[in-house]
PDB file of N, CA and C in Angstrom:
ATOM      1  N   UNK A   1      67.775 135.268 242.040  1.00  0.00           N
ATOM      2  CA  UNK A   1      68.824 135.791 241.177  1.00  0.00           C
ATOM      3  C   UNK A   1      68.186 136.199 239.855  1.00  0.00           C
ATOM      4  N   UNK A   2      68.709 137.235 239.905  1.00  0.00           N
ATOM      5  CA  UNK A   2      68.142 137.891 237.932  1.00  0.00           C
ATOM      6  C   UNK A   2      68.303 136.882 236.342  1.00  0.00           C
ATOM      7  N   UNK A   3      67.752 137.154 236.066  1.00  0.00           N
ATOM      8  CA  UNK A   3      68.103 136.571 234.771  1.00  0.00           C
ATOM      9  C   UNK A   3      69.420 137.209 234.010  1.00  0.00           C
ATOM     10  N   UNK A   4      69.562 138.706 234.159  1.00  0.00           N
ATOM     11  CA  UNK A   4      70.996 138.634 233.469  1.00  0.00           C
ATOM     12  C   UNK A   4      71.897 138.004 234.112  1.00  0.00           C
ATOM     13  N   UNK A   5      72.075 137.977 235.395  1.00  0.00           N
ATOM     14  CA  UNK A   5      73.249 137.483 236.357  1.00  0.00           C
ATOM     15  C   UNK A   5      72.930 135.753 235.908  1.00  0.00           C
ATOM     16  N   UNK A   6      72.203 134.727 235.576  1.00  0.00           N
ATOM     17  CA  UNK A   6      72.360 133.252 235.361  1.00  0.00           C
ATOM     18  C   UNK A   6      72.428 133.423 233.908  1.00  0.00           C
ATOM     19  N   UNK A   7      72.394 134.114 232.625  1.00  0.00           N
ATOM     20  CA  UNK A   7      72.589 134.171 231.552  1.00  0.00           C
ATOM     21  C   UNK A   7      74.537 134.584 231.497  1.00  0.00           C
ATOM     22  N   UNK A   8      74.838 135.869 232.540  1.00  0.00           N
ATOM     23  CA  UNK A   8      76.128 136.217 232.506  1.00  0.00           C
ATOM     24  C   UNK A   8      76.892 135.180 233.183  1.00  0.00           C
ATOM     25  N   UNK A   9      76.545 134.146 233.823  1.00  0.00           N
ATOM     26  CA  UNK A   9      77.072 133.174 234.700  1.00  0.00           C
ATOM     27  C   UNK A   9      77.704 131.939 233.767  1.00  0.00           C
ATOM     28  N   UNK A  10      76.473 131.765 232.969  1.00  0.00           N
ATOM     29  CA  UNK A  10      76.280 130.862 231.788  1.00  0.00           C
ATOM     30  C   UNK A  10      76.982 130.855 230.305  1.00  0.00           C
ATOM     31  N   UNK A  11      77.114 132.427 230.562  1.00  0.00           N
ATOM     32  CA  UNK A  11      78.402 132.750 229.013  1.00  0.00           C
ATOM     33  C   UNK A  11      79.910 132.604 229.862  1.00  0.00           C
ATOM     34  N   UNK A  12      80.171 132.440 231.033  1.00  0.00           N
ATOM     35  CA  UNK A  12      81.906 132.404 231.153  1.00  0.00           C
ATOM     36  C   UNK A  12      82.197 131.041 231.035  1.00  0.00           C
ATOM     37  N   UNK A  13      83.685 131.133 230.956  1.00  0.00           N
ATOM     38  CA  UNK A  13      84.022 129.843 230.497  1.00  0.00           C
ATOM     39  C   UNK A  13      83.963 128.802 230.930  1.00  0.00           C
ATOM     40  N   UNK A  14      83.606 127.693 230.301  1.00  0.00           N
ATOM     41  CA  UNK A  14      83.310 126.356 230.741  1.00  0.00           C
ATOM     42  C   UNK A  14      82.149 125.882 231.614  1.00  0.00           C
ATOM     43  N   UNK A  15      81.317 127.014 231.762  1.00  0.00           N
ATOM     44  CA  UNK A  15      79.866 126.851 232.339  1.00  0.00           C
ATOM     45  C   UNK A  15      79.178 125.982 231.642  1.00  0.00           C
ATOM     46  N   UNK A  16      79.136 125.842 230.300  1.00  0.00           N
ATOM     47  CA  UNK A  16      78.066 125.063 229.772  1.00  0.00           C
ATOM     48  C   UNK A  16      78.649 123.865 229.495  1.00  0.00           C
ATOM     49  N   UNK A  17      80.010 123.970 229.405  1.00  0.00           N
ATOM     50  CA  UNK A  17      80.567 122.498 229.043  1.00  0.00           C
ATOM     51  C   UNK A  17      80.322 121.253 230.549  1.00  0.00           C
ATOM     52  N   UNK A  18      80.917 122.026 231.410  1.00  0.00           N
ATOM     53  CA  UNK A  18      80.304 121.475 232.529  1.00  0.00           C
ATOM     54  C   UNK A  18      78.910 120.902 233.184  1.00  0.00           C
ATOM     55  N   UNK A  19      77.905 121.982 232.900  1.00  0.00           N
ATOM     56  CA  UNK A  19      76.749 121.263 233.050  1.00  0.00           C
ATOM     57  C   UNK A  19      76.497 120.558 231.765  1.00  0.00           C
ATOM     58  N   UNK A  20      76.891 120.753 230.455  1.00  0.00           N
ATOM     59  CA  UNK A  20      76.624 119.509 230.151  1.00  0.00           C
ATOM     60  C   UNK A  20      77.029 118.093 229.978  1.00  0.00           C
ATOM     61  N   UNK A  21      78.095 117.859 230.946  1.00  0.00           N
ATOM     62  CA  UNK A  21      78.565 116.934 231.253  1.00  0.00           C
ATOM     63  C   UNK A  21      77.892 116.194 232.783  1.00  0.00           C
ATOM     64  N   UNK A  22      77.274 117.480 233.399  1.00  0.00           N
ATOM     65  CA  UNK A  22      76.566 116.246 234.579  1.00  0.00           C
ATOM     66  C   UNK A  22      75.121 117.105 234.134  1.00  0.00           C
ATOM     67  N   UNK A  23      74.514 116.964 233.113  1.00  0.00           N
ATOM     68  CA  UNK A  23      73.445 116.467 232.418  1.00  0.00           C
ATOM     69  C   UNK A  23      73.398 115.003 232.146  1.00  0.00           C
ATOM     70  N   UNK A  24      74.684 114.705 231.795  1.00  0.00           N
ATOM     71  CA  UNK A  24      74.516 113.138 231.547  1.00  0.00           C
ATOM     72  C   UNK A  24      74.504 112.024 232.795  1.00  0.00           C
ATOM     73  N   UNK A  25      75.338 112.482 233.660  1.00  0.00           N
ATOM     74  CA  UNK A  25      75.848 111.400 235.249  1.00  0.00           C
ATOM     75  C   UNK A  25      76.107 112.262 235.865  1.00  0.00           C
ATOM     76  N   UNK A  26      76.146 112.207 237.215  1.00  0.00           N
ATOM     77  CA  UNK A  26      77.131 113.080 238.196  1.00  0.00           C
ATOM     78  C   UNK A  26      78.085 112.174 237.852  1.00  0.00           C
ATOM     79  N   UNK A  27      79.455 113.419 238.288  1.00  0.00           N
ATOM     80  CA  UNK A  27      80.784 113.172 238.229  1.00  0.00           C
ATOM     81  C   UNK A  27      81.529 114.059 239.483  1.00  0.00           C
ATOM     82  N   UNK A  28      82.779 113.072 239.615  1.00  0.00           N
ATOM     83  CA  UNK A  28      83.626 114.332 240.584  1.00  0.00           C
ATOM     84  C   UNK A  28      83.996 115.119 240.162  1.00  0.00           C
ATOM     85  N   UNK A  29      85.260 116.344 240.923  1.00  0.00           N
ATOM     86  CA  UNK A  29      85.538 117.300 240.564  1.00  0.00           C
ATOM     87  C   UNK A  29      86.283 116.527 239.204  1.00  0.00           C
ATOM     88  N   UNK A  30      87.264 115.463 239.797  1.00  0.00           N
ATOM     89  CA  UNK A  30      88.596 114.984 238.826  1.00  0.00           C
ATOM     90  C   UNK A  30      88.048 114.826 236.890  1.00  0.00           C
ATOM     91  N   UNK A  31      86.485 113.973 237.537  1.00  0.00           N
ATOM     92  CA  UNK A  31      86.002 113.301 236.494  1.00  0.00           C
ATOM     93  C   UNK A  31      85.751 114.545 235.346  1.00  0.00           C
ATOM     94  N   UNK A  32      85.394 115.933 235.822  1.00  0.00           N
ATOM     95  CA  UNK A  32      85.111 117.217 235.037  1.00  0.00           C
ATOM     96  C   UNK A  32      86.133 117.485 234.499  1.00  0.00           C
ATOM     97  N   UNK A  33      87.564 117.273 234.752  1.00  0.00           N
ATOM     98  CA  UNK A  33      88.713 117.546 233.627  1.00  0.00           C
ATOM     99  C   UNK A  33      89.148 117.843 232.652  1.00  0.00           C
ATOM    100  N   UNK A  34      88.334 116.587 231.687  1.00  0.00           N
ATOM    101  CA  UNK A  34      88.015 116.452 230.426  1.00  0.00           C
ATOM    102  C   UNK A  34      87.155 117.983 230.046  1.00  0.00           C
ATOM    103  N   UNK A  35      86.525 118.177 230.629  1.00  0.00           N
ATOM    104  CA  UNK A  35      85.341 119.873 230.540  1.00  0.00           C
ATOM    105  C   UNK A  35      85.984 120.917 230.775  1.00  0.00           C
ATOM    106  N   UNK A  36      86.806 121.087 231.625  1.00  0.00           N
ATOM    107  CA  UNK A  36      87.840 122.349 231.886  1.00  0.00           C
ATOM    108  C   UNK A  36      88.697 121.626 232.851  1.00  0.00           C
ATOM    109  N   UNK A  37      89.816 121.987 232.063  1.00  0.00           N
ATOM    110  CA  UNK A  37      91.349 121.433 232.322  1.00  0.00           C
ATOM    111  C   UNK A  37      91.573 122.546 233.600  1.00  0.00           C
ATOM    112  N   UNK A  38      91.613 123.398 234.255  1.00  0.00           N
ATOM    113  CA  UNK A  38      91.986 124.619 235.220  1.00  0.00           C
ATOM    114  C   UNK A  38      91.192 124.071 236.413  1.00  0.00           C
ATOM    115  N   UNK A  39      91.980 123.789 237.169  1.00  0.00           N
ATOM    116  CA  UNK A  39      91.625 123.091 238.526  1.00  0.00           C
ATOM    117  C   UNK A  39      90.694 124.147 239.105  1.00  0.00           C
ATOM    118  N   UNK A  40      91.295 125.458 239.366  1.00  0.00           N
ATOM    119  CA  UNK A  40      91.503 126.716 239.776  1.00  0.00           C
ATOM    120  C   UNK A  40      89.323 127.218 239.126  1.00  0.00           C
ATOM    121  N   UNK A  41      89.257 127.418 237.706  1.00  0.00           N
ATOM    122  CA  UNK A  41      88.458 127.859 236.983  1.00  0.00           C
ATOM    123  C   UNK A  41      87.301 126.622 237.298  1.00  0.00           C
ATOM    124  N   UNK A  42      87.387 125.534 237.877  1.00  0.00           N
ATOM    125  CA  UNK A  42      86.306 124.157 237.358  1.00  0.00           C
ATOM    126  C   UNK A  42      85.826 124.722 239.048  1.00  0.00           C
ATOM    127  N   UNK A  43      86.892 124.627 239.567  1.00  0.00           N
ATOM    128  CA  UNK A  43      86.141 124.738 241.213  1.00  0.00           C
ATOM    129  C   UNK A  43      85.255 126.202 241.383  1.00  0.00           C
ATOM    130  N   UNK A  44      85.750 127.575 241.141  1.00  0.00           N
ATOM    131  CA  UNK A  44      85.126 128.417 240.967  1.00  0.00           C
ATOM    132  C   UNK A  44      83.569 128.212 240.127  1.00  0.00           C
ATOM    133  N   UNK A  45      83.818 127.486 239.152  1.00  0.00           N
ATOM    134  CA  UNK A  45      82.458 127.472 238.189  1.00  0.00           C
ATOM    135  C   UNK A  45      81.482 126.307 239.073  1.00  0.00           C
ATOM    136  N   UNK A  46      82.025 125.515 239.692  1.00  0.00           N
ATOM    137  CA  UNK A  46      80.839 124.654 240.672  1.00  0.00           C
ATOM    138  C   UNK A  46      80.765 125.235 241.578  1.00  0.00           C
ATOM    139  N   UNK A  47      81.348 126.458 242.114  1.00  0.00           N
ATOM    140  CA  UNK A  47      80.963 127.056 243.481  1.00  0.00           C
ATOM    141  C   UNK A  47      79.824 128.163 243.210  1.00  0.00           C
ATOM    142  N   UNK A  48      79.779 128.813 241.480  1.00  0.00           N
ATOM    143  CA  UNK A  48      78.680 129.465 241.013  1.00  0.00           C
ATOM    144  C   UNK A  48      77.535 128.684 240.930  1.00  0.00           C
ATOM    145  N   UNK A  49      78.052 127.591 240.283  1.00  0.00           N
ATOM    146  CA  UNK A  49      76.631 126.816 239.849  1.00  0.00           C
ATOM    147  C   UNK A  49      75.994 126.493 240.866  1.00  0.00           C
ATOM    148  N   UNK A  50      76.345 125.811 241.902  1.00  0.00           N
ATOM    149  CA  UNK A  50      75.691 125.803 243.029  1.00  0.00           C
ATOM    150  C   UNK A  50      74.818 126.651 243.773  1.00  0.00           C
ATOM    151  N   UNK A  51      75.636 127.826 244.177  1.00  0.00           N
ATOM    152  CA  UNK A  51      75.159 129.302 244.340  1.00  0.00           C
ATOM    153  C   UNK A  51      73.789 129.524 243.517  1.00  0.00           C
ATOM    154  N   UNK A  52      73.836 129.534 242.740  1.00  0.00           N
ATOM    155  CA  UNK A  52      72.412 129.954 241.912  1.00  0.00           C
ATOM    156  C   UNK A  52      71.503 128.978 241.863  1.00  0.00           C
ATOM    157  N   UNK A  53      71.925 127.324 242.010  1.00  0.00           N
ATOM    158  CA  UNK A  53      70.746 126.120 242.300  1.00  0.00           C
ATOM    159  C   UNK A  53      70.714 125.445 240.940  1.00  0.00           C
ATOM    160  N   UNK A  54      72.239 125.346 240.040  1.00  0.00           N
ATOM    161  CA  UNK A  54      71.903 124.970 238.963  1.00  0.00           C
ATOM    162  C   UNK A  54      72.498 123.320 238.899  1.00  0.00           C
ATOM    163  N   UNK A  55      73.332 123.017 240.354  1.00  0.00           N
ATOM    164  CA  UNK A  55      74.167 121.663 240.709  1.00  0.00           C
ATOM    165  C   UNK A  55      73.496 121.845 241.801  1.00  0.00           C
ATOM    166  N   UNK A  56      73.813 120.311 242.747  1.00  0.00           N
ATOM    167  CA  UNK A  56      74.124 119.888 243.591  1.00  0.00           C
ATOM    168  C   UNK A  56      74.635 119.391 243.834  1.00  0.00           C
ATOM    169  N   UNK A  57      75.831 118.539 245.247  1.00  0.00           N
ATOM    170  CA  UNK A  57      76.921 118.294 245.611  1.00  0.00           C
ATOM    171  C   UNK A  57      76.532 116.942 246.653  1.00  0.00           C
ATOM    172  N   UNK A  58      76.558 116.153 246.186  1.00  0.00           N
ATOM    173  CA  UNK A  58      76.313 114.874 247.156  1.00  0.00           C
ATOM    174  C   UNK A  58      77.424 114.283 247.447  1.00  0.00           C
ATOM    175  N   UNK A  59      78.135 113.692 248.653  1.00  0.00           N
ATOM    176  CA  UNK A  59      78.776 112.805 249.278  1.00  0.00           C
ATOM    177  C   UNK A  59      78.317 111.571 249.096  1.00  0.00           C
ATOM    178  N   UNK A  60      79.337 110.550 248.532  1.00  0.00           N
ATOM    179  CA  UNK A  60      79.224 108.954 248.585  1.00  0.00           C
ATOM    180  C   UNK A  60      79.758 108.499 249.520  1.00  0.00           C
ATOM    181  N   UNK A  61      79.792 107.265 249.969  1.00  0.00           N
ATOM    182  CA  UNK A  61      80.796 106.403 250.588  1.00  0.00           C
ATOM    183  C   UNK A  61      81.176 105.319 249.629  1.00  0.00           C
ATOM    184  N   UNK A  62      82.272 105.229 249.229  1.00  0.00           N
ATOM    185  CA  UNK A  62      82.434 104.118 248.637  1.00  0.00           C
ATOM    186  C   UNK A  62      83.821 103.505 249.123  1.00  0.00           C
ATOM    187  N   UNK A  63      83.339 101.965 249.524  1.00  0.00           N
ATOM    188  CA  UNK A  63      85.031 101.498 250.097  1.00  0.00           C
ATOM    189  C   UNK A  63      85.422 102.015 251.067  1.00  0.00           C
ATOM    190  N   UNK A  64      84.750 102.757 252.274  1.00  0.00           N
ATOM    191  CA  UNK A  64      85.569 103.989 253.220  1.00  0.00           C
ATOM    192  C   UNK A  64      86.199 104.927 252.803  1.00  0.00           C
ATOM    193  N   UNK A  65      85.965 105.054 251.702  1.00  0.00           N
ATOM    194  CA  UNK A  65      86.392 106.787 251.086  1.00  0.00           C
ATOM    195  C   UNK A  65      84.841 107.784 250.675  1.00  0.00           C
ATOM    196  N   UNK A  66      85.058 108.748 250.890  1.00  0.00           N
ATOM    197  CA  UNK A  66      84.121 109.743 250.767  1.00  0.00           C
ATOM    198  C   UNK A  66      84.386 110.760 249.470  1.00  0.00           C
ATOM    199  N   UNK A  67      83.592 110.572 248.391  1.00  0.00           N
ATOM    200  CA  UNK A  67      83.491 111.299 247.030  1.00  0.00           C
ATOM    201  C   UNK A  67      82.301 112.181 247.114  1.00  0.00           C
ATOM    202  N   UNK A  68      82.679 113.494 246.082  1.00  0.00           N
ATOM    203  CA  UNK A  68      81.910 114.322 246.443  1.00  0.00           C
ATOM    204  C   UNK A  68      81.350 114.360 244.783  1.00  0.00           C
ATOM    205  N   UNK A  69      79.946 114.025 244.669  1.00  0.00           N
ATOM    206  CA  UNK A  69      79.866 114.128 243.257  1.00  0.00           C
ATOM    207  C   UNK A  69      78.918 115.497 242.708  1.00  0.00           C
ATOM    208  N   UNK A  70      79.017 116.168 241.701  1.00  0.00           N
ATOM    209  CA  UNK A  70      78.133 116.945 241.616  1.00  0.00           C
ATOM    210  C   UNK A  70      76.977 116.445 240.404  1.00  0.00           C
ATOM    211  N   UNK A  71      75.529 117.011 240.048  1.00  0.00           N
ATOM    212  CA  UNK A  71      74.747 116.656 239.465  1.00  0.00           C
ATOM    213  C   UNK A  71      73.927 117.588 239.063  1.00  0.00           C
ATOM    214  N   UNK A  72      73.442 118.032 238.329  1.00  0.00           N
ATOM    215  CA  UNK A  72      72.602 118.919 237.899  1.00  0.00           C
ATOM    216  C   UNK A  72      71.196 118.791 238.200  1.00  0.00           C
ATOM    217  N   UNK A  73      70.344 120.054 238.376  1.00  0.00           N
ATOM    218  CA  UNK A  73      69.432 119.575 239.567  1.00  0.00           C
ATOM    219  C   UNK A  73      68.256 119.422 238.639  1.00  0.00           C
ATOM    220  N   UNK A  74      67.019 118.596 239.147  1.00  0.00           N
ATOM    221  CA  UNK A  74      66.279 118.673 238.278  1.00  0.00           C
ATOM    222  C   UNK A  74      64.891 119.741 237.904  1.00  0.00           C
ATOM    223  N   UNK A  75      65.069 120.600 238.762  1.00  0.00           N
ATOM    224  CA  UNK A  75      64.714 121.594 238.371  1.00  0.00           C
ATOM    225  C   UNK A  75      65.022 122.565 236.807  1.00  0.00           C
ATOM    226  N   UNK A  76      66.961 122.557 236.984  1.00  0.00           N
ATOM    227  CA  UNK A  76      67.405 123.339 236.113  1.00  0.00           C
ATOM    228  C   UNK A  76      67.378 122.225 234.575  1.00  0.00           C
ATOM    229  N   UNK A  77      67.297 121.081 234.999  1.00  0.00           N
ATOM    230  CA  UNK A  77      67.632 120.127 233.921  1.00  0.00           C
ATOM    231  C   UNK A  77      66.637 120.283 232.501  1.00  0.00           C
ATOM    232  N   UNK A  78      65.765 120.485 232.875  1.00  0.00           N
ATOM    233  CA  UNK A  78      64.551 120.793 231.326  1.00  0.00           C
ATOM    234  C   UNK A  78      65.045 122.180 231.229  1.00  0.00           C
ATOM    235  N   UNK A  79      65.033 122.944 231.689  1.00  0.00           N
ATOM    236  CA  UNK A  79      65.230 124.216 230.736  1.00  0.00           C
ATOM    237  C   UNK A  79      66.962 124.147 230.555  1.00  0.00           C
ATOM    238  N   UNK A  80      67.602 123.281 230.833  1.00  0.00           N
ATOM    239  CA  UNK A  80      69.275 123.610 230.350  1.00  0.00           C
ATOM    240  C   UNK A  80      68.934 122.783 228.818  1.00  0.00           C
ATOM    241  N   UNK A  81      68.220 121.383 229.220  1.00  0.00           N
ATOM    242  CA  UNK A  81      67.891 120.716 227.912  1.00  0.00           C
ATOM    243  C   UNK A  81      66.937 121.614 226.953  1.00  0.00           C
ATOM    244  N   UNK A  82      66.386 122.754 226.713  1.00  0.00           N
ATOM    245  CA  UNK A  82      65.648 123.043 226.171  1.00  0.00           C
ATOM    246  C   UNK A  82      66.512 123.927 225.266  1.00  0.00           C
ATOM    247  N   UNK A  83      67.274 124.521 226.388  1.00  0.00           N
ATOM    248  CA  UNK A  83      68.881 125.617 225.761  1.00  0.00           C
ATOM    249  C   UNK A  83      69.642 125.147 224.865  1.00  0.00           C
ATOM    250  N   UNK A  84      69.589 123.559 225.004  1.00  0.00           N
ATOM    251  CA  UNK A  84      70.500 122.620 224.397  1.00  0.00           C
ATOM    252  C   UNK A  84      70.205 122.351 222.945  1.00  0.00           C
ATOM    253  N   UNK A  85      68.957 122.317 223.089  1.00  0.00           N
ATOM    254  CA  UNK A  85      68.672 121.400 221.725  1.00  0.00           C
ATOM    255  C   UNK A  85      68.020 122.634 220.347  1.00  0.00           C
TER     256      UNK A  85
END
């Protein structure tokens, strides 16, 4: 993928609030809330981030329930932290 297309990915909304929220922990979809309130807009923006290799999506078991957490990969993680600071 080009660099304008992960820079244009990265300016819509709630892209950066999101990864920088699983910069810190993975979280579920629910737990991202707090980052973008739009059920609709949070799922679209982890279905980009993914797409380009900037999350990943792991399954837990916990208790016999199955959570899907996402995490930022560590590939993308030094240069998002580098963006950051």
């Amino acid at each position: 993928m080009g660099r304008y297309k992960v820079v244009k990915l990265l300016a819509r909304a709630f892209a950066i609030e999101i990864l920088n929220a699983l910069n810190e922990t993975p979280l579920r979809f629910v737990d991202l809330k707090d980052y973008c309130p739009n059920d609709r807009t949070r799922a679209l923006r982890l279905k980009e981030l993914r797409k380009i290799g900037f999350i990943t999506a792991t399954i837990k078991e916990i208790e016999n329930h199955s959570y899907v957490h996402y995490q930022i990969t560590e590939k993308r993680r030094k240069p998002f932290n580098y963006l950051m600071n």
